[in-house]
N, C-alpha and C. Protein backbone atom coordinates (compact mmCIF):
# COMPACT_ATOMS: atom_id res chain seq x y z
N UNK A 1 0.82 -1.20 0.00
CA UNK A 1 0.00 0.00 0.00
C UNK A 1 0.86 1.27 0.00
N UNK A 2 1.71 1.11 0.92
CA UNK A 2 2.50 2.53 0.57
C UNK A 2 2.87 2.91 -0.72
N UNK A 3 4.05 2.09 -1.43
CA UNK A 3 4.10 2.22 -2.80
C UNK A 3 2.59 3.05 -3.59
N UNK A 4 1.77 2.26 -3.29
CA UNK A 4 0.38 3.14 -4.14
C UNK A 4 0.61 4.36 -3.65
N UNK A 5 0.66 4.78 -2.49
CA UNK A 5 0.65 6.44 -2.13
C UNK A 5 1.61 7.13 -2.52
N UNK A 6 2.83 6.55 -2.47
CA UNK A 6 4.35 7.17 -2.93
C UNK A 6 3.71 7.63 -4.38
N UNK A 7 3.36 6.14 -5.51
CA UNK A 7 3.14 7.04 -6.66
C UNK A 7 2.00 7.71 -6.78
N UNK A 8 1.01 7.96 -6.26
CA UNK A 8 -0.02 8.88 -6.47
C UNK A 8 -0.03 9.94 -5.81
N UNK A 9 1.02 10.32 -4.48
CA UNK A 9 1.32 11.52 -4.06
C UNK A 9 2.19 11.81 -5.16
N UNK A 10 3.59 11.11 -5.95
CA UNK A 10 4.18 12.10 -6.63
C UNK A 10 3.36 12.54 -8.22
N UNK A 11 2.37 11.22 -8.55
CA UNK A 11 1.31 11.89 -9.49
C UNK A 11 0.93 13.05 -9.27
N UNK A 12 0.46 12.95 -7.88
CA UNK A 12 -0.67 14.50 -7.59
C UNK A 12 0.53 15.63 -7.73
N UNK A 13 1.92 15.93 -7.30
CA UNK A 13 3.01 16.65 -7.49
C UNK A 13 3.21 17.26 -8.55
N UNK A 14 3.45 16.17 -9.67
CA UNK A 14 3.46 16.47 -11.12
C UNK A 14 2.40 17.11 -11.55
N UNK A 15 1.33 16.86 -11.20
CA UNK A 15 0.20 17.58 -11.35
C UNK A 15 -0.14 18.76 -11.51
N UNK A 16 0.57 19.02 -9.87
CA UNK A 16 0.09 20.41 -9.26
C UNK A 16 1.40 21.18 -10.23
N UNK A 17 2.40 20.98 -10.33
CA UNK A 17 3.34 21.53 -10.92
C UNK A 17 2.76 22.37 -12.54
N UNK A 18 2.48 21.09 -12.87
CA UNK A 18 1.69 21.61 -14.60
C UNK A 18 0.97 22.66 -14.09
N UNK A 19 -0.12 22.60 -13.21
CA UNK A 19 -1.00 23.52 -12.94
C UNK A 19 -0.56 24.55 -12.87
N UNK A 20 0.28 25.04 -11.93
CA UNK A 20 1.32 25.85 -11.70
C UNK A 20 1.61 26.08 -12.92
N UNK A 21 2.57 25.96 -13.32
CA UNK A 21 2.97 26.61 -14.99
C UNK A 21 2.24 27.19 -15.20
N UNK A 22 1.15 26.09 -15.84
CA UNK A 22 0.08 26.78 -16.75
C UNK A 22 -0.70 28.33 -16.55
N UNK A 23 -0.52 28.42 -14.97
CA UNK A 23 -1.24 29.61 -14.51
C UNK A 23 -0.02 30.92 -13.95
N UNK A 24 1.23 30.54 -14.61
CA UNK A 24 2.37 31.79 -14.76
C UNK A 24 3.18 31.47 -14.17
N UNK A 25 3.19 30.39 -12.67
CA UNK A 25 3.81 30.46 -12.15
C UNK A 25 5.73 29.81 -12.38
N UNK A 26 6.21 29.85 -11.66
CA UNK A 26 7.86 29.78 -11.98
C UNK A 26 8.06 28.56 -10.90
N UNK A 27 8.90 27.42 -11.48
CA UNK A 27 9.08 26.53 -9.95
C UNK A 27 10.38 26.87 -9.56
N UNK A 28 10.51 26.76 -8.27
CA UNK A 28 11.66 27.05 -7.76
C UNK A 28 12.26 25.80 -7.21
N UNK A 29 11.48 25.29 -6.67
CA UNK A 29 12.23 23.93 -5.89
C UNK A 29 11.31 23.07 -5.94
N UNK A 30 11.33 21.82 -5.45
CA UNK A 30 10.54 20.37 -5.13
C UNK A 30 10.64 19.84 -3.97
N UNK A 31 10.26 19.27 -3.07
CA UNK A 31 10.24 18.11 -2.34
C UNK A 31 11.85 18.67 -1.04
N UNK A 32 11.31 19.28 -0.81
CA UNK A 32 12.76 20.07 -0.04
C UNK A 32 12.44 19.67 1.34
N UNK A 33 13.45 19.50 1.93
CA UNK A 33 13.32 19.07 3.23
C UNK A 33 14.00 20.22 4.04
N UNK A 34 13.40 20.03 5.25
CA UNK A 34 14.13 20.84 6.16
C UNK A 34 13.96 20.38 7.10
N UNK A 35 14.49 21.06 8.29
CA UNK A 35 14.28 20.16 9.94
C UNK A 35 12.91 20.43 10.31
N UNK A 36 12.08 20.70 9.62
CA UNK A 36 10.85 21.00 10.51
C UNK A 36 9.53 19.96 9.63
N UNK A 37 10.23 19.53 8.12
CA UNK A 37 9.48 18.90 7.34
C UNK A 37 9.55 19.19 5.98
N UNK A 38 9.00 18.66 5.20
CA UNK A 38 9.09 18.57 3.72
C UNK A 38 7.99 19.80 3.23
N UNK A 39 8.67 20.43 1.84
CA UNK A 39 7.91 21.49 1.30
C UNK A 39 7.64 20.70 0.12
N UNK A 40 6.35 20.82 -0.45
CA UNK A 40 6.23 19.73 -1.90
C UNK A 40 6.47 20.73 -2.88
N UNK A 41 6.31 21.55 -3.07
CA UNK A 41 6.78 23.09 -4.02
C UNK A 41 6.79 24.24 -3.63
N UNK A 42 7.82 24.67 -4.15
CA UNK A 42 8.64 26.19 -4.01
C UNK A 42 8.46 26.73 -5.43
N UNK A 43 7.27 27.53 -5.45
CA UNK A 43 7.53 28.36 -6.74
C UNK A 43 7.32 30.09 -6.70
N UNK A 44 7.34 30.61 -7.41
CA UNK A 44 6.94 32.13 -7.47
C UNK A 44 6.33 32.49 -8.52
N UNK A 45 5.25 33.34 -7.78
CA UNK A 45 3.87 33.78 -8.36
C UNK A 45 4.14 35.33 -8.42
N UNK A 46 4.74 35.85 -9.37
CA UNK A 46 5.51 37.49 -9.41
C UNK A 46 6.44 37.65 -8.52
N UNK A 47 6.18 38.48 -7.12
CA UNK A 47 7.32 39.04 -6.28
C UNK A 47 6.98 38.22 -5.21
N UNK A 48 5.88 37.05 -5.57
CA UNK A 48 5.59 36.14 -4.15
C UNK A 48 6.28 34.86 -3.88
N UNK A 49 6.82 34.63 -2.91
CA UNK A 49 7.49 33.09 -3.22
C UNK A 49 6.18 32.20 -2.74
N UNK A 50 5.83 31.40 -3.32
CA UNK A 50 4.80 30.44 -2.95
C UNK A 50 4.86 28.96 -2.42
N UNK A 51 4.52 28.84 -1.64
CA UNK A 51 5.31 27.15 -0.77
C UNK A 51 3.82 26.62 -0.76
N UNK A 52 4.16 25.42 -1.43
CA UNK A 52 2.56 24.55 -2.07
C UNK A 52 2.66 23.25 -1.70
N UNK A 53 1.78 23.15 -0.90
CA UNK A 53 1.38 21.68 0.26
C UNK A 53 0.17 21.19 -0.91
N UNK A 54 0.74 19.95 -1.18
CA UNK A 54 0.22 19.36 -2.26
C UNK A 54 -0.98 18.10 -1.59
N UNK A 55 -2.13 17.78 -2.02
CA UNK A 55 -3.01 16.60 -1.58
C UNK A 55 -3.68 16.09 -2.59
N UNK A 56 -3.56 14.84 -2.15
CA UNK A 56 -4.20 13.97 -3.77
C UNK A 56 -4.53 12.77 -3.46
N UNK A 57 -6.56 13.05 -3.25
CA UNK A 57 -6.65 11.70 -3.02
C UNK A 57 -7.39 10.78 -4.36
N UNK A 58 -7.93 9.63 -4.72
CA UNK A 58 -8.55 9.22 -5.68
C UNK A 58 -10.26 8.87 -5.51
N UNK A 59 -10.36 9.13 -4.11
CA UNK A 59 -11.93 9.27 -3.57
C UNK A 59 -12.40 10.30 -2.32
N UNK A 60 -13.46 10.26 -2.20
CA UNK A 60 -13.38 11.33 -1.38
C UNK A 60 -14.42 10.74 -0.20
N UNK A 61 -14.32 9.16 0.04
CA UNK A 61 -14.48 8.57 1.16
C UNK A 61 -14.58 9.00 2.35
N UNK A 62 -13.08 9.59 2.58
CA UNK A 62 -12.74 10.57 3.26
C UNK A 62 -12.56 11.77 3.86
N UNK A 63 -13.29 12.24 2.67
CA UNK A 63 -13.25 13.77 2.74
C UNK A 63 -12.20 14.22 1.70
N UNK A 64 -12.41 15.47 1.42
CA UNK A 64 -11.61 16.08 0.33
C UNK A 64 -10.03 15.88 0.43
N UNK A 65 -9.01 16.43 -0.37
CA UNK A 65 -7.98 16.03 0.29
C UNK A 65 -7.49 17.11 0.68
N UNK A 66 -8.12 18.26 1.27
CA UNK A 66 -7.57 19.76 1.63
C UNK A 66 -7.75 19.35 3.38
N UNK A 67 -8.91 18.82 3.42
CA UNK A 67 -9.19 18.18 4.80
C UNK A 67 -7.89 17.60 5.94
N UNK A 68 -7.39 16.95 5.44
CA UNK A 68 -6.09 15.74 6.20
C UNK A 68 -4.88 17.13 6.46
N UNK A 69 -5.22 18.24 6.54
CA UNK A 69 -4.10 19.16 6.85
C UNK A 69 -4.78 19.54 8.34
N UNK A 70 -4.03 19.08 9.12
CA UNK A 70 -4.49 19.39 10.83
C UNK A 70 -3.54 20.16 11.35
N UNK A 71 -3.70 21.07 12.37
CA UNK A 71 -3.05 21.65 12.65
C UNK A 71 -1.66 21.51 13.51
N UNK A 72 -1.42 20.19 13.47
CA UNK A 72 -0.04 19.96 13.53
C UNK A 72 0.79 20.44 12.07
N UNK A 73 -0.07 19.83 10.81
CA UNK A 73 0.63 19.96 9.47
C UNK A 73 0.58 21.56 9.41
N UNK A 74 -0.58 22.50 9.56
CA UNK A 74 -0.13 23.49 9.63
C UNK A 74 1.09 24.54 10.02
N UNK A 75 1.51 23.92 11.64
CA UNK A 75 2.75 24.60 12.07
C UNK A 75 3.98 23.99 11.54
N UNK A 76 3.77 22.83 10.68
CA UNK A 76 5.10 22.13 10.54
C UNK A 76 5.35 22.95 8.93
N UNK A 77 4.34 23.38 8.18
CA UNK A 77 4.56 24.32 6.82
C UNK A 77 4.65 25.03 7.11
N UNK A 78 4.37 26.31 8.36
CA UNK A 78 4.85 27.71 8.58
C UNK A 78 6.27 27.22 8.63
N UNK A 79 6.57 26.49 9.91
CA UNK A 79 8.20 26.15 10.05
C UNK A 79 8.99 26.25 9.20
N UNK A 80 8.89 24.92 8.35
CA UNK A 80 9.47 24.58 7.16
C UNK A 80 9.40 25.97 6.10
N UNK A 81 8.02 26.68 6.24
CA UNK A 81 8.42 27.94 5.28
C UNK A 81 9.59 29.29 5.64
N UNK A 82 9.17 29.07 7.28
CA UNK A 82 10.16 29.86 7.18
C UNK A 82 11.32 29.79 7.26
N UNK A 83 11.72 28.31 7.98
CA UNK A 83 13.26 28.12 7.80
C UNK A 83 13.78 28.34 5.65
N UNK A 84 13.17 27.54 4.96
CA UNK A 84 13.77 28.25 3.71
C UNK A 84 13.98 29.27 3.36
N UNK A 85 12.94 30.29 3.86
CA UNK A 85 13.33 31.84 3.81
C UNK A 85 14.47 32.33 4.31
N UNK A 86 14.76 31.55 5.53
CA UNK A 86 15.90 32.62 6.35
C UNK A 86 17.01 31.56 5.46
N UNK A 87 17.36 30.32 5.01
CA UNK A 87 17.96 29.80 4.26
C UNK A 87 18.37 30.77 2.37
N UNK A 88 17.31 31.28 2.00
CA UNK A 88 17.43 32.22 1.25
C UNK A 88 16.71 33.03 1.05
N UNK A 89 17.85 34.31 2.02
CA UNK A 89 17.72 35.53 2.27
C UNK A 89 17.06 36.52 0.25
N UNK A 90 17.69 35.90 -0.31
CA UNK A 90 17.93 36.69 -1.56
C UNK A 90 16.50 36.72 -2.43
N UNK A 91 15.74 35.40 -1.36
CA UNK A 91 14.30 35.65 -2.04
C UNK A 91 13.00 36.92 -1.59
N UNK A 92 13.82 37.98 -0.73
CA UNK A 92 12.86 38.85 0.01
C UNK A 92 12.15 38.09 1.38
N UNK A 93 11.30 38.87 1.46
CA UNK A 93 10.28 38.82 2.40
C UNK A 93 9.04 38.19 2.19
N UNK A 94 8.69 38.14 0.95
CA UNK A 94 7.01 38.36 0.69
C UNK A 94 6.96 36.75 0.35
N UNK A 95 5.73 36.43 1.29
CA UNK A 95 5.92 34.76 1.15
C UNK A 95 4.51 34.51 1.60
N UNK A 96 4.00 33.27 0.78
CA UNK A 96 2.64 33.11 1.16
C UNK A 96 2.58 31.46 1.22
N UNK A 97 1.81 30.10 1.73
CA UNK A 97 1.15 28.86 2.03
C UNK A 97 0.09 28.45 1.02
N UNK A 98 0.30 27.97 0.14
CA UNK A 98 -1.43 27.40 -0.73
C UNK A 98 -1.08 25.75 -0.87
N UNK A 99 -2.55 25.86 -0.95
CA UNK A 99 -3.16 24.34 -0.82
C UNK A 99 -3.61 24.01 -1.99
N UNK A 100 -2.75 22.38 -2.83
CA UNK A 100 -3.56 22.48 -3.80
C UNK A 100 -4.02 20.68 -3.94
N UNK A 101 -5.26 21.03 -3.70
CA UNK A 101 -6.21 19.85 -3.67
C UNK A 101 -6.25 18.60 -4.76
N UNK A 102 -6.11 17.46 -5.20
CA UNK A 102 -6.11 16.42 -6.63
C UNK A 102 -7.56 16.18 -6.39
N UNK A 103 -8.24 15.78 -6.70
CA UNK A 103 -8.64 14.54 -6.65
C UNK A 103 -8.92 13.93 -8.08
N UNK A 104 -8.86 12.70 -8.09
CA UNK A 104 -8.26 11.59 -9.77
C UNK A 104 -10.11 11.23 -9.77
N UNK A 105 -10.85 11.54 -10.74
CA UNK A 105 -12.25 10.94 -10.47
C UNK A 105 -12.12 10.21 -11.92
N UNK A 106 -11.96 8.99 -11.61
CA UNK A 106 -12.20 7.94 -13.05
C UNK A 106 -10.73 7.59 -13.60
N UNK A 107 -10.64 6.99 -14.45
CA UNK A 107 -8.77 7.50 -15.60
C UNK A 107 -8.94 8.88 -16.05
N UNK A 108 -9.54 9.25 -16.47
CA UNK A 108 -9.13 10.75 -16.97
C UNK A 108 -9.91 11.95 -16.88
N UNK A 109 -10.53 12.29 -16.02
CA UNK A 109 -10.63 13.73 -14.66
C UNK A 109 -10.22 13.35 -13.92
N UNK A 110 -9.78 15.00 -13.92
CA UNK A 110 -8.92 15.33 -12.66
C UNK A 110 -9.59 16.72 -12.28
N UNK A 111 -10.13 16.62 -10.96
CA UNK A 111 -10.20 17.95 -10.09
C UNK A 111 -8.99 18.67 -9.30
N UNK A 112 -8.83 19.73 -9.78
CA UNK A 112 -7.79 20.78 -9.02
C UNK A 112 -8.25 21.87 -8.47
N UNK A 113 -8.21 21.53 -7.36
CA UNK A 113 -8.70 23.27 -6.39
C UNK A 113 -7.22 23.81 -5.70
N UNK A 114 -7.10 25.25 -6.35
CA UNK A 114 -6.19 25.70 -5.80
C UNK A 114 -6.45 27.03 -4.70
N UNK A 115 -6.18 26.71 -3.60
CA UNK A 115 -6.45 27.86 -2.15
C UNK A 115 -5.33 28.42 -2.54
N UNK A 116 -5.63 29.69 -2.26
CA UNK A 116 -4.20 30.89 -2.48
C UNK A 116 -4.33 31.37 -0.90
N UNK A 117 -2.97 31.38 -0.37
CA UNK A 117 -2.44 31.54 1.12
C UNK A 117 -3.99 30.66 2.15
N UNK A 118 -3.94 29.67 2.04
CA UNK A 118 -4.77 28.80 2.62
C UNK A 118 -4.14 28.64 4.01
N UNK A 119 -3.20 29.11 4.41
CA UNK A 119 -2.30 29.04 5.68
C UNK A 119 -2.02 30.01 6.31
N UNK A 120 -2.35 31.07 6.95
CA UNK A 120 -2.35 32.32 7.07
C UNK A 120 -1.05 32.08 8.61
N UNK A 121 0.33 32.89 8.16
CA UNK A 121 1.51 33.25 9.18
C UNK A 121 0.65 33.91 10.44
C-alpha cells in the first residue's frame, strides 16, 4: 500500500506543478526538506514566493484532500516555510502557504482546487 501512495502523491506533485505553470507560475524547488518537514513546491507567483502543500486523493471517502491538513501539518509548513526563507535571504520577504487539492475521479478527470495563502503566518 504505501508504494500506491508514494506514486499517487508524486502523481498529484506532477500535477500540481503543470498547474502551476500553466497559470504563470515559476518553480523554484521540489520536495525540499528541512528540519521542521518537507515542502512539496517552491515556486513564485511574481514578487511572491509560494510554498505549495500538495493533496491527492482518488476518492473522497474521506473527505476532500484539503481536509487531512491538521493543525499539527499546519505549524510544521509555517516552520518549514520559514526556515527556507531565512535559508534564502535573496528571495525577500514576501511569502505566502497554498493548498492544492487532486482529486483523480475515473482514468481521466482530474479535479484541481487551488487555495491561495490557505495558511495564514
Amino acid at each position: 500500500m504505501k508504494k500506491y501512495q508514494q506514486n499517487l502523491g508524486k502523481w498529484g506533485e506532477e500535477t500540481a506543478v503543470n498547474h502551476l505553470i500553466s497559470n504563470g507560475y515559476v518553480i523554484l524547488d521540489q520536495n525540499v526538506r528541512t528540519g521542521y518537514g518537507e515542502i512539496d513546491i517552491v515556486a513564485s507567483d511574481e514578487e511572491v514566493v509560494v510554498f505549495v502543500e500538495v493533496k491527492t486523493r482518488r476518492s473522497i471517502l474521506f473527505g476532500p484532500p484539503e481536509v487531512s491538513i491538521n493543525q499539527r501539518k499546519k505549524e510544521k509548513l509555517i516552520e518549514s516555510s520559514q526556515s527556507y526563507m531565512q535559508e534564502h535571504p535573496e528571495l525577500g520577504n514576501n511569502w505566502r502557504i497554498d493548498v492544492i487539492a487532486i482529486r483523480q475521479q475515473g482514468s481521466e478527470k482530474v479535479d484541481i482546487t487551488h487555495f491561495d495563502n490557505a495558511i495564514i503566518t
